[in-house]
C-alpha atoms as a PDB file:
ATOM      1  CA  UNK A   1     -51.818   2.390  32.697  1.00  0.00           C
ATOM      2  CA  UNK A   2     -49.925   2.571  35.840  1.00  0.00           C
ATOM      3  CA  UNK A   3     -52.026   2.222  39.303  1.00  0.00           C
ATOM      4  CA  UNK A   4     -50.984   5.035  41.156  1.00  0.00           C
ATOM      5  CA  UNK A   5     -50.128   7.868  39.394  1.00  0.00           C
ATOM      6  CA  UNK A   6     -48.177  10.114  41.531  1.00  0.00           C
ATOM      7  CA  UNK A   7     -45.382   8.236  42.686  1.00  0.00           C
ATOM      8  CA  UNK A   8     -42.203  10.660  43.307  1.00  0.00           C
ATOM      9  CA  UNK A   9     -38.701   9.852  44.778  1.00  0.00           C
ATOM     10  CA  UNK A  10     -40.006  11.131  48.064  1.00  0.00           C
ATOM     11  CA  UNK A  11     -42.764   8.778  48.766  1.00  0.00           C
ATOM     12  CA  UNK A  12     -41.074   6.052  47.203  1.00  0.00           C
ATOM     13  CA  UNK A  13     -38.528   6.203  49.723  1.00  0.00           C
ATOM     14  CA  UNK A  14     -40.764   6.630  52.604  1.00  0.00           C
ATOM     15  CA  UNK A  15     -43.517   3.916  51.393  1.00  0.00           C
ATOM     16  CA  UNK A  16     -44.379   1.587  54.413  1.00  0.00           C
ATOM     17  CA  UNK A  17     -42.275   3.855  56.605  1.00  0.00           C
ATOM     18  CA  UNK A  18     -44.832   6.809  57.001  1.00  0.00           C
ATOM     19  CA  UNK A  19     -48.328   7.764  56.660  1.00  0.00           C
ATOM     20  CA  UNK A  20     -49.116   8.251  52.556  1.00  0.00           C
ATOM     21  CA  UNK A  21     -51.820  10.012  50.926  1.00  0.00           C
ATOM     22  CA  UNK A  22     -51.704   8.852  46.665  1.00  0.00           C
ATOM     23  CA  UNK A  23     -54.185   8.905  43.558  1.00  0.00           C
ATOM     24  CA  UNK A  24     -54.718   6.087  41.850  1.00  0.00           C
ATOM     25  CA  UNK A  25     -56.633   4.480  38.335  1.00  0.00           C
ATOM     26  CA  UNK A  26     -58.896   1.226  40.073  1.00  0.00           C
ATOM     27  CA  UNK A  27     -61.683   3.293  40.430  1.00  0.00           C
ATOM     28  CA  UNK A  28     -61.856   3.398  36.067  1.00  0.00           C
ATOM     29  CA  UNK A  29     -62.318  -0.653  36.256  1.00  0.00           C
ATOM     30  CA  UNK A  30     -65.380  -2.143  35.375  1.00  0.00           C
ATOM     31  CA  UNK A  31     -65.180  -4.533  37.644  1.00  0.00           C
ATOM     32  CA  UNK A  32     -66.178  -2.340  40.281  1.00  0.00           C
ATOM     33  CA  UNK A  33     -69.420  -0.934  38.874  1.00  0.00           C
ATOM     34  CA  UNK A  34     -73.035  -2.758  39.961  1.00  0.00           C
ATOM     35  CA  UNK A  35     -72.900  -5.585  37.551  1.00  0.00           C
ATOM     36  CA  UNK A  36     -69.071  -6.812  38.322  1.00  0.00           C
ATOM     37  CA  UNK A  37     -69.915  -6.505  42.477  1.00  0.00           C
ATOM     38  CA  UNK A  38     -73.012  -8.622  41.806  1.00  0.00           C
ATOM     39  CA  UNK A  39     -70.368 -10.967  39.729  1.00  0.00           C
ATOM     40  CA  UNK A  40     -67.526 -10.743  42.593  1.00  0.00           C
ATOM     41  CA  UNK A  41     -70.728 -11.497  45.603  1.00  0.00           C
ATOM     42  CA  UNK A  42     -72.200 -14.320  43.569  1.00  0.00           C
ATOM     43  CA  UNK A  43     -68.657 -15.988  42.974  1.00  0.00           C
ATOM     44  CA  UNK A  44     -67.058 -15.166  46.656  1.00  0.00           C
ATOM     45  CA  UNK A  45     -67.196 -17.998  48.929  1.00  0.00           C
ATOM     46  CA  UNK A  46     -70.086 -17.528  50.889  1.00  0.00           C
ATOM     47  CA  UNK A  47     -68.593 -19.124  54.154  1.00  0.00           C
ATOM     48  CA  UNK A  48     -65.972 -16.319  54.129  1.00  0.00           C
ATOM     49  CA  UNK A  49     -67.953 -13.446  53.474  1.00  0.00           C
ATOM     50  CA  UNK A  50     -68.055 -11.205  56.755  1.00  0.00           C
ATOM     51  CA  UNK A  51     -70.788  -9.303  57.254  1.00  0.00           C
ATOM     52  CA  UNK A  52     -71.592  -6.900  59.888  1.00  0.00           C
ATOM     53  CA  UNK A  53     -73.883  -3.543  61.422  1.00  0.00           C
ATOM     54  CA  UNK A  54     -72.789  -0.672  63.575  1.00  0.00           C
ATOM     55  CA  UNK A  55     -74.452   1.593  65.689  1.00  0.00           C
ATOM     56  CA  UNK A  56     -73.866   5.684  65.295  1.00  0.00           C
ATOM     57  CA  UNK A  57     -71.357   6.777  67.837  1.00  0.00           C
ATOM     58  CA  UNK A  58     -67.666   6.022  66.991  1.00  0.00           C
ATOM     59  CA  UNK A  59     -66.601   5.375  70.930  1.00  0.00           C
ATOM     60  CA  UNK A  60     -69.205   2.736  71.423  1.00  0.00           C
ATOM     61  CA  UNK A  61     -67.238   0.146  69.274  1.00  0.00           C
ATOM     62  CA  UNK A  62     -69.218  -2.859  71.279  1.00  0.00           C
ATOM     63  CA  UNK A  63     -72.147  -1.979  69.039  1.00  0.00           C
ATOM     64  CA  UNK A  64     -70.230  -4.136  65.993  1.00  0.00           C
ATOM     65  CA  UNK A  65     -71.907  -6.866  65.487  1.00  0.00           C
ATOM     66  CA  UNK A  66     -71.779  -9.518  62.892  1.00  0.00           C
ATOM     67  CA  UNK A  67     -74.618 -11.483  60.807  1.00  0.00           C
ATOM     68  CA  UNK A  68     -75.182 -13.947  57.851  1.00  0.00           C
ATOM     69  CA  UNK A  69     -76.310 -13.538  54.555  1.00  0.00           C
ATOM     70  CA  UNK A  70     -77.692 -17.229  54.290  1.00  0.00           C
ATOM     71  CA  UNK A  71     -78.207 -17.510  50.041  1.00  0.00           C
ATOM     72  CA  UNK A  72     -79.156 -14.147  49.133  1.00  0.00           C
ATOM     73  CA  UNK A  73     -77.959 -13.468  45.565  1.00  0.00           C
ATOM     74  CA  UNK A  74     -75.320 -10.899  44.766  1.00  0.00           C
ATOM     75  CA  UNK A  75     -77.820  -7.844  43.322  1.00  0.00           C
ATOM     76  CA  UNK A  76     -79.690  -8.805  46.739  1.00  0.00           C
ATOM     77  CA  UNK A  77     -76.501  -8.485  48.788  1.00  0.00           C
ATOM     78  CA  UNK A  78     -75.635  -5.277  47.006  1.00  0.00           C
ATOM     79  CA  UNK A  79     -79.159  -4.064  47.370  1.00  0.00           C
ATOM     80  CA  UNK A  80     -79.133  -4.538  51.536  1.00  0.00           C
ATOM     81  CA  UNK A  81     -75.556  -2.843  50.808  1.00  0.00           C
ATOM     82  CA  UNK A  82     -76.806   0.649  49.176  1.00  0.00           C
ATOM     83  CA  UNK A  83     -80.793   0.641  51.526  1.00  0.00           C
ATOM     84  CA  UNK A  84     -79.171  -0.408  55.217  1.00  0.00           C
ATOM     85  CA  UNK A  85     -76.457  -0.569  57.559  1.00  0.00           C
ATOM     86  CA  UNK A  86     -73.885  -2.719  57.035  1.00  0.00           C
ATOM     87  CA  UNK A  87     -70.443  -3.391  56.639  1.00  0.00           C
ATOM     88  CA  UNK A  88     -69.793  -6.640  53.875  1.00  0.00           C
ATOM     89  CA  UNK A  89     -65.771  -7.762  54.336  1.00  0.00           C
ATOM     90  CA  UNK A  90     -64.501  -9.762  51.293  1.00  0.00           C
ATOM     91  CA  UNK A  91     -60.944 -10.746  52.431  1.00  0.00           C
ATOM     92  CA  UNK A  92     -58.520 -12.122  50.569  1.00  0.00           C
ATOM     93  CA  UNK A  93     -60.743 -11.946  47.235  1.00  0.00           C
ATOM     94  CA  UNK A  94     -57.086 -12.808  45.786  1.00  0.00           C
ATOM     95  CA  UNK A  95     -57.022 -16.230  46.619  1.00  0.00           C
ATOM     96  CA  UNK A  96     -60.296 -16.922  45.648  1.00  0.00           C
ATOM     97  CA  UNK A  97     -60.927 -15.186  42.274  1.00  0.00           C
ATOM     98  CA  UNK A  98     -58.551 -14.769  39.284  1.00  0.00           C
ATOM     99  CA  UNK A  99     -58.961 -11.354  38.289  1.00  0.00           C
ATOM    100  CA  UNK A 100     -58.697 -10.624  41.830  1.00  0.00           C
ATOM    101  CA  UNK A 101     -55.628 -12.258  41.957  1.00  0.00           C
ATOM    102  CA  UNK A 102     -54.094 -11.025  39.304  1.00  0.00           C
ATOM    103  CA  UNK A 103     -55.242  -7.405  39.911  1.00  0.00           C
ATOM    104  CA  UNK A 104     -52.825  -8.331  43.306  1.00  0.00           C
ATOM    105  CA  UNK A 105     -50.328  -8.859  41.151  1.00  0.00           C
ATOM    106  CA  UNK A 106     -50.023  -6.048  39.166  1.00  0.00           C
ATOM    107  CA  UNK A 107     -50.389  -3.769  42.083  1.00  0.00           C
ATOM    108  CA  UNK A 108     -47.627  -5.388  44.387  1.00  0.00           C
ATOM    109  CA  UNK A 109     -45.536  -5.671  40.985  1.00  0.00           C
ATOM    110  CA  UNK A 110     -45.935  -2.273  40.640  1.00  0.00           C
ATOM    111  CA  UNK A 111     -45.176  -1.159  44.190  1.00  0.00           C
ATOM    112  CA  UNK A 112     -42.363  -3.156  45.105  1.00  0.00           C
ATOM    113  CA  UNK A 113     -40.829  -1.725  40.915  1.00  0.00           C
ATOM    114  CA  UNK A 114     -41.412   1.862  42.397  1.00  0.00           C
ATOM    115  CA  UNK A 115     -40.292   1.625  45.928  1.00  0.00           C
ATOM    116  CA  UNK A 116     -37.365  -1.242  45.616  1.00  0.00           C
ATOM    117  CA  UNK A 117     -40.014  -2.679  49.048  1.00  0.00           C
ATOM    118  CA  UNK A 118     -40.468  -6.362  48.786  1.00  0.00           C
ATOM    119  CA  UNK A 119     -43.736  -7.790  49.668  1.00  0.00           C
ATOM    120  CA  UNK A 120     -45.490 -10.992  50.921  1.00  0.00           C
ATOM    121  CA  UNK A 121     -48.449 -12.446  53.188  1.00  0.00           C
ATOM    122  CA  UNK A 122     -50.401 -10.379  50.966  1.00  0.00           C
ATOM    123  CA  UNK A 123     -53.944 -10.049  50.999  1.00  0.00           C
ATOM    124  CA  UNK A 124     -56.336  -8.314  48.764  1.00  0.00           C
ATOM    125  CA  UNK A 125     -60.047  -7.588  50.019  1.00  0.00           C
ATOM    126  CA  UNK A 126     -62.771  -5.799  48.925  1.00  0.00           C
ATOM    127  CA  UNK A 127     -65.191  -3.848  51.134  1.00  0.00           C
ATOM    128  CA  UNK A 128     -68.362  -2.610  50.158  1.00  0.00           C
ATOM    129  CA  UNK A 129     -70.360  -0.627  52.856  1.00  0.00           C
ATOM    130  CA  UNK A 130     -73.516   1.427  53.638  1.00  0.00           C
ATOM    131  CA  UNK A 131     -74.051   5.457  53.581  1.00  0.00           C
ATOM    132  CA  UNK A 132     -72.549   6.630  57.066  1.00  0.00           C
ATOM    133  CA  UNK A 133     -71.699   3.248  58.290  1.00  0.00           C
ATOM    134  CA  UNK A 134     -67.793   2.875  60.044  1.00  0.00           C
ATOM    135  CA  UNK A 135     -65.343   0.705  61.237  1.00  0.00           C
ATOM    136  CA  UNK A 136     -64.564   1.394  65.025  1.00  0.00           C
ATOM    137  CA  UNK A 137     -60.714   2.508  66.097  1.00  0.00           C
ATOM    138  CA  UNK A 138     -58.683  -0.215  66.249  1.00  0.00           C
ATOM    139  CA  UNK A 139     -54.809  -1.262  64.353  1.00  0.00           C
ATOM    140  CA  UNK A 140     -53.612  -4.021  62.214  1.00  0.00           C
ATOM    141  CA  UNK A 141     -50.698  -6.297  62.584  1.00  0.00           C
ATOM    142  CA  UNK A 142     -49.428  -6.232  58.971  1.00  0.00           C
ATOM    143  CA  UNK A 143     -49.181  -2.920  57.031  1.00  0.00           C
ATOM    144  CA  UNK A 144     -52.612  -1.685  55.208  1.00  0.00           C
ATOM    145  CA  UNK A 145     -53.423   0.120  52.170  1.00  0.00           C
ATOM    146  CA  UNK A 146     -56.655   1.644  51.854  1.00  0.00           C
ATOM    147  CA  UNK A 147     -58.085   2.252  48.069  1.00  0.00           C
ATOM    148  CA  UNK A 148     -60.669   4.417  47.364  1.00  0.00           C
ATOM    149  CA  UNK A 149     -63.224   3.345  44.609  1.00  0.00           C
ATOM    150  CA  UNK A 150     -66.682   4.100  45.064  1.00  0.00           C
ATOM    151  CA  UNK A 151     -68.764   6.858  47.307  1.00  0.00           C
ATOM    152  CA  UNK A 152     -67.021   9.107  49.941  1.00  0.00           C
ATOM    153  CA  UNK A 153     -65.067   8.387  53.532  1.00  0.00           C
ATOM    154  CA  UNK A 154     -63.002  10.337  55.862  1.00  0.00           C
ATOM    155  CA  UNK A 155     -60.023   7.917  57.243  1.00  0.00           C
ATOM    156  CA  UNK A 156     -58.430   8.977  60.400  1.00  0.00           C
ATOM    157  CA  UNK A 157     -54.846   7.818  61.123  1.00  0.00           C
ATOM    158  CA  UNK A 158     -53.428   8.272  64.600  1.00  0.00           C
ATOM    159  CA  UNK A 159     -50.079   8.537  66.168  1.00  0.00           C
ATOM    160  CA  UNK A 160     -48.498   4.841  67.323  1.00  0.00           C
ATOM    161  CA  UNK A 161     -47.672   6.081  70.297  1.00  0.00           C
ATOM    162  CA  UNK A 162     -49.148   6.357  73.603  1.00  0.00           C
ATOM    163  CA  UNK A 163     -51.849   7.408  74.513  1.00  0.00           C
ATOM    164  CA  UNK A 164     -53.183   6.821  71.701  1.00  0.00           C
ATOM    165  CA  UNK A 165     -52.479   2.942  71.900  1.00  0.00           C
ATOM    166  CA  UNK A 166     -49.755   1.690  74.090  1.00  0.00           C
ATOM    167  CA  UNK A 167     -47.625  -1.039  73.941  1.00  0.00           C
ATOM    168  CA  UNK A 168     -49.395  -3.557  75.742  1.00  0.00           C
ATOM    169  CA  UNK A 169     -52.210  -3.050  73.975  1.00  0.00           C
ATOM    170  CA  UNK A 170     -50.127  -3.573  70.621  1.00  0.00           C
ATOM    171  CA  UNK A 171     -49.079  -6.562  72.240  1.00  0.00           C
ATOM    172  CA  UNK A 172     -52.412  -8.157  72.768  1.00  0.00           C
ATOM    173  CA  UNK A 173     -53.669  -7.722  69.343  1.00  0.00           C
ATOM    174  CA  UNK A 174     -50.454  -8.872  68.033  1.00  0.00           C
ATOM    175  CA  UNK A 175     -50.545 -12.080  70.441  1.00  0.00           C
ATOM    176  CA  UNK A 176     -53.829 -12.294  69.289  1.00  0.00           C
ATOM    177  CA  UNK A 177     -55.004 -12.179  72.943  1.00  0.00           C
ATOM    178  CA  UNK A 178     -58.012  -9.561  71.929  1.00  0.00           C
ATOM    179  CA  UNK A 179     -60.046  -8.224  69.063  1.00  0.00           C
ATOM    180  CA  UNK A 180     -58.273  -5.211  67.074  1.00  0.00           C
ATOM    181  CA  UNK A 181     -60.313  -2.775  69.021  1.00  0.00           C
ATOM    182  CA  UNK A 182     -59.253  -0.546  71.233  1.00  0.00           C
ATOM    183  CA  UNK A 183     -60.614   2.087  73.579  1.00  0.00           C
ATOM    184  CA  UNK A 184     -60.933   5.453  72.010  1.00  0.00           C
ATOM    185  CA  UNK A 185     -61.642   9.281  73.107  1.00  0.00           C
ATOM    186  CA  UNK A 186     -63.092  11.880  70.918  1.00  0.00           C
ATOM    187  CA  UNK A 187     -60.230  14.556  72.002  1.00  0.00           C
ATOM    188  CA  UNK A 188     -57.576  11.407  70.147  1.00  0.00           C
ATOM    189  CA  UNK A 189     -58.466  12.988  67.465  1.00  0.00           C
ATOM    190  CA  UNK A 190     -56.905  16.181  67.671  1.00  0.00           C
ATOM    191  CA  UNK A 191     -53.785  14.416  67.141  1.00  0.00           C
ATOM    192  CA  UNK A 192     -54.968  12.282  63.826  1.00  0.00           C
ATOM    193  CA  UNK A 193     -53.909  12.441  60.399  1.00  0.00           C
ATOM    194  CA  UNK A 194     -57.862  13.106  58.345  1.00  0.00           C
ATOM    195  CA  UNK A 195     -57.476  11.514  54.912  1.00  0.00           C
ATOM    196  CA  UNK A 196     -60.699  12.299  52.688  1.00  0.00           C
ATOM    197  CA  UNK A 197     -61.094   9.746  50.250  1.00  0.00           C
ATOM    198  CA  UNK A 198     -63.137   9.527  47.013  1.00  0.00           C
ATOM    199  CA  UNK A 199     -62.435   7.503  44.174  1.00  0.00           C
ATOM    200  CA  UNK A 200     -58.797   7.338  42.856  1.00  0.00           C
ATOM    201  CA  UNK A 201     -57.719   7.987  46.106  1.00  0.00           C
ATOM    202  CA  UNK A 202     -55.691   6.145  48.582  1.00  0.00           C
ATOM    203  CA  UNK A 203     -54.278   6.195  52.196  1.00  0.00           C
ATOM    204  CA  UNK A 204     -51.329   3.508  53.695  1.00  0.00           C
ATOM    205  CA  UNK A 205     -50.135   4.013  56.987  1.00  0.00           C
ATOM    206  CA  UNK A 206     -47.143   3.032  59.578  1.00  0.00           C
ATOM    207  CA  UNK A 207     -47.432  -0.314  60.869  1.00  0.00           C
ATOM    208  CA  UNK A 208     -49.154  -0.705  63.774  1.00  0.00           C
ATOM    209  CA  UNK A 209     -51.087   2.789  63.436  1.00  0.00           C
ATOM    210  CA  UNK A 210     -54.666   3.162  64.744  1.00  0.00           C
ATOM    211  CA  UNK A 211     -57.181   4.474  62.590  1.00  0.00           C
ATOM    212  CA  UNK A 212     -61.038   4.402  62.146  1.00  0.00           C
ATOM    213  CA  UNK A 213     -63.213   5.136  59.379  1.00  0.00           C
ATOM    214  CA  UNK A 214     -66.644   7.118  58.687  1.00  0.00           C
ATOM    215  CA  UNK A 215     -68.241   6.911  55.264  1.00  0.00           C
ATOM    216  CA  UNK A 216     -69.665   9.864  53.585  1.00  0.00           C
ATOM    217  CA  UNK A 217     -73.925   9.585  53.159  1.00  0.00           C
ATOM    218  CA  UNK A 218     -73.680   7.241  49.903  1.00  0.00           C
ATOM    219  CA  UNK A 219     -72.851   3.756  48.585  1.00  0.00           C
ATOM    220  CA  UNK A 220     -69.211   3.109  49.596  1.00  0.00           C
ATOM    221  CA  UNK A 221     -66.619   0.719  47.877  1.00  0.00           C
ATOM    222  CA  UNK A 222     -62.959   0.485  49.013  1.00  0.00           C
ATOM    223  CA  UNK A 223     -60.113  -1.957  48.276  1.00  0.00           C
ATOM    224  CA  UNK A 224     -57.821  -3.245  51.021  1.00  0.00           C
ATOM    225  CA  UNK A 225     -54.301  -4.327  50.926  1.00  0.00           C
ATOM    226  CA  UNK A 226     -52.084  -6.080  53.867  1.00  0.00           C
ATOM    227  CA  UNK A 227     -49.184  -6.937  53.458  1.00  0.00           C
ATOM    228  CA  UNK A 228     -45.908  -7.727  55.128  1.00  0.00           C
ATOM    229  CA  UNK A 229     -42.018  -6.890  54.511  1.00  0.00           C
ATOM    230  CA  UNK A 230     -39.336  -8.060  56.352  1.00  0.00           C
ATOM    231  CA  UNK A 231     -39.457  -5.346  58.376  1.00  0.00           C
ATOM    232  CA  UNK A 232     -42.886  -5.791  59.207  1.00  0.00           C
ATOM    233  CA  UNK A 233     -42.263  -8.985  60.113  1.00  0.00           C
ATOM    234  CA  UNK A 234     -39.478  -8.378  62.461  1.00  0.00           C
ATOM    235  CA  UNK A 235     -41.032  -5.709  64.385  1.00  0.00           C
ATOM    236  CA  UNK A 236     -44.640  -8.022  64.296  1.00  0.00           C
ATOM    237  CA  UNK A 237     -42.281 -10.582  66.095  1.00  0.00           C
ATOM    238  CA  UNK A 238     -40.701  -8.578  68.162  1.00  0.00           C
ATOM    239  CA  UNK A 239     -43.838  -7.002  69.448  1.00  0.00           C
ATOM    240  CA  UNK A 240     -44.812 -10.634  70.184  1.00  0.00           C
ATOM    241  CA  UNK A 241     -41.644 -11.365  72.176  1.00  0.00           C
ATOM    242  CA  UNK A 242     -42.103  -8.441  74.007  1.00  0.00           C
ATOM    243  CA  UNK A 243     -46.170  -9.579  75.082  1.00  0.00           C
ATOM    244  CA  UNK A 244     -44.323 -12.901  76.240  1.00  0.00           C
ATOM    245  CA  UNK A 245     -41.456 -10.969  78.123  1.00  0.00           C
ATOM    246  CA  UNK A 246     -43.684  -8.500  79.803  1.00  0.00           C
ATOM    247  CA  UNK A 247     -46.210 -11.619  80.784  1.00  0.00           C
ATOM    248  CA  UNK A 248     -42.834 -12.907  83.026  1.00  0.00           C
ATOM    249  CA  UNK A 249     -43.199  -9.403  84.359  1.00  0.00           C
ATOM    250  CA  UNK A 250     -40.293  -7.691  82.433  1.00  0.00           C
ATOM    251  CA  UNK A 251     -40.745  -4.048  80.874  1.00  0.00           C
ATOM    252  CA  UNK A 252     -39.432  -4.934  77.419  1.00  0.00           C
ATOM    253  CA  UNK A 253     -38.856  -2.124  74.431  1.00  0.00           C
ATOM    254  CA  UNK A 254     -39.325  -2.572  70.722  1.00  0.00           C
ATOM    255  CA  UNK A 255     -35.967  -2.629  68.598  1.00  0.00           C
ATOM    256  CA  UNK A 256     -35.651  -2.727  65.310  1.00  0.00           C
ATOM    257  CA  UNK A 257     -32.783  -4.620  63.318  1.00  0.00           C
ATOM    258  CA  UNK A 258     -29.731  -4.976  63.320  1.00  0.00           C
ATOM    259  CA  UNK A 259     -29.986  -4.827  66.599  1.00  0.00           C
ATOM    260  CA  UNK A 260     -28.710  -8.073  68.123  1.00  0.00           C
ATOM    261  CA  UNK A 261     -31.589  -7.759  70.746  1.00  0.00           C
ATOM    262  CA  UNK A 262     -33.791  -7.545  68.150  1.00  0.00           C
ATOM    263  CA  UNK A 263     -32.458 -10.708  66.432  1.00  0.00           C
ATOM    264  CA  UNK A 264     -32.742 -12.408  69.820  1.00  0.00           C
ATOM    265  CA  UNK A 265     -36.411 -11.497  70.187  1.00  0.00           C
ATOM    266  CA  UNK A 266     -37.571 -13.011  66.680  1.00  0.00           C
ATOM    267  CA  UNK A 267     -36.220 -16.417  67.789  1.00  0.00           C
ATOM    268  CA  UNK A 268     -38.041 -16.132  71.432  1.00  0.00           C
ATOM    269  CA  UNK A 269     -41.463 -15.082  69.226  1.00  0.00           C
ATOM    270  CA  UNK A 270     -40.818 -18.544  66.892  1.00  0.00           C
ATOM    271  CA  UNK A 271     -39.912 -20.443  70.178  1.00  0.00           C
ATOM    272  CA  UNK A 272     -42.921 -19.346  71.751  1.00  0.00           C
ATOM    273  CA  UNK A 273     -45.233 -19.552  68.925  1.00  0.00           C
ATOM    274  CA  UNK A 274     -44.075 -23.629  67.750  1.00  0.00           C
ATOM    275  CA  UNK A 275     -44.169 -24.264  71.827  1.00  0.00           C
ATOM    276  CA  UNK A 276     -48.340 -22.744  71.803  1.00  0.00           C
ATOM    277  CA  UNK A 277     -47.021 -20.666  74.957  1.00  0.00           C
ATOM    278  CA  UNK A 278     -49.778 -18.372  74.278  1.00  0.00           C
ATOM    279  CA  UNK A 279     -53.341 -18.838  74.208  1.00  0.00           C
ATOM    280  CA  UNK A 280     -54.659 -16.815  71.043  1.00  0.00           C
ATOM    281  CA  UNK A 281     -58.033 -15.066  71.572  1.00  0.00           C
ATOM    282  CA  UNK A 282     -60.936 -16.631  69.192  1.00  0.00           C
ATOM    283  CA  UNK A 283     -63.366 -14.345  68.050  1.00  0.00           C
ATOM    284  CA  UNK A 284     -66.537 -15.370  69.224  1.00  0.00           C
ATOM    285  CA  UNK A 285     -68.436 -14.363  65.823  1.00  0.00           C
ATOM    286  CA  UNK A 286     -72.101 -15.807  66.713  1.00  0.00           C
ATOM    287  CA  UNK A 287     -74.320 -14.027  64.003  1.00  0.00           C
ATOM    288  CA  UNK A 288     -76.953 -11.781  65.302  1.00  0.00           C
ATOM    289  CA  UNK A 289     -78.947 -10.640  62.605  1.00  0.00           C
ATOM    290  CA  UNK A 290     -79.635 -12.611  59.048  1.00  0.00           C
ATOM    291  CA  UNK A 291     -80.075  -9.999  55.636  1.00  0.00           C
ATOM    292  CA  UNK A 292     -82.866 -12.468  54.838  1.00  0.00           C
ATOM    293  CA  UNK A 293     -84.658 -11.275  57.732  1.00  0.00           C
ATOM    294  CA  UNK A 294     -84.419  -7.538  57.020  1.00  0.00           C
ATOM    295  CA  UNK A 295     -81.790  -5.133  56.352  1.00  0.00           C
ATOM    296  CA  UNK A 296     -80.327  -3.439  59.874  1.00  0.00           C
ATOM    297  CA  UNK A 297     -80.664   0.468  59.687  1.00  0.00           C
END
């Protein structure tokens, strides 16, 4: 059975290029009902395993905050999952779990068969959230792929253009000089792409592009893929050339290859990066709240 089931000639040729709405089968896998998340919680690496609460309004996106699960058992973890408020981030499941990894597998095989794209740095995750809890506006340095598979969210996608992020600010998450968040307005959304998303469906957008999400008053589970191409890659290391140009107080553009500047501006990013001439921001990550304590709400 394929994975997405409405490829055409159009999207293939525009996959990782524009913003992509598609259905897909993962939601029909048993290893996304109650007893295979209890399997994936109780096998993930514990140490990995991000966990985090929210508060209510999408602008205030200093409200995120992260905790600890200490060694509550899967069923409890899915349990403080479907009665509280919290986000639980299982990032690249792929390299930790076989079926995880293979399940990467056949949907990159399948991709890169459909759309002639070829694929790397990729990383499969698995996000499994509370009723109305959401991540705050922010973008991603390699290209995303959202999959619905359990409950109900709204995805907004924005333009990648200012002012709805500029490029400075795409410079500093790229340099890894800040968190992915940015500052957002309600009136940004006006210009958004609104992707509703139940199971079997999925959203990818243009590199770079910020989005936030809002889930729907239920249980949610979603599947994330990132992933670079060489494109990706070139403009990611452009972008960082640029951060590196404009901090010698240049106004620098982004080009894309062939372009000989372009070309120039990948070897200043690998320059820069093997020299350490940029100090990349650590996220501070202290926990604030432990699930054996209590489940935020």
């Amino acid at each position: 059975m394929s994975v997405i089931t409405d490829w055409t000639a159009a999207k293939a040729a525009a996959f990782t290029r524009e913003t992509l709405g598609f259905e897909h089968t993962l939601h029909q896998r048993p290893m996304f009902d109650d007893e295979g998340l209890i399997s994936l919680l109780d096998r993930y690496p514990r140490e990995h395993l991000g966990v985090f609460t929210m508060g209510h309004d999408p602008v205030d996106w200093t409200s995120w905050r992260s905790g600890q699960a200490g060694d509550l058992s899967g069923e409890q973890l899915l349990r403080a999952a479907m009665d509280g408020r919290i986000w639980l981030n299982l990032r690249h499941t792929n390299d930790f779990l076989p079926e995880y990894a293979e399940l990467e597998r056949e949907i990159f095989a399948e991709t890169e068969a459909q759309s002639g794209v070829r694929t790397f740095k990729r990383d499969l995750g698995i996000l499994i959230s509370s009723a109305n809890a959401q991540v705050f506006y922010h973008l991603d340095t390699p290209l995303v792929a959202l999959w619905q598979l359990r409950g109900h969210k709204t995805a907004w996608v924005y333009p990648v253009e200012s002012p709805h992020v500029t490029p400075e600010q795409v410079e500093r998450v790229i340099l890894k000089e800040t968190a992915e968040q940015i500052a957002f307005r309600r009136d940004m959304d006006d210009a958004a792409q609104a992707f509703e998303l139940t199971p079997g469906k999925m959203v990818t957008w243009r590199q770079n592009a910020p989005h936030r999400i809002e889930n729907g008053p239920m249980l949610n589970v979603s599947l994330s893929t990132e992933f670079m191409t060489m494109a990706a890659a070139m403009r990611a290391n452009v972008i960082f050339a640029n951060g590196v140009l404009r901090k010698a107080g240049m106004q620098p553009r982004i080009q894309v290859a062939p372009h000989p500047t372009a070309i120039a501006k990948v070897g200043l990013a690998r320059i820069a990066k093997a020299a350490g001439l940029v100090k990349q921001f650590e996220a501070k990550h202290t926990p604030s709240f432990d699930l054996r304590d209590g489940v935020p709400s």
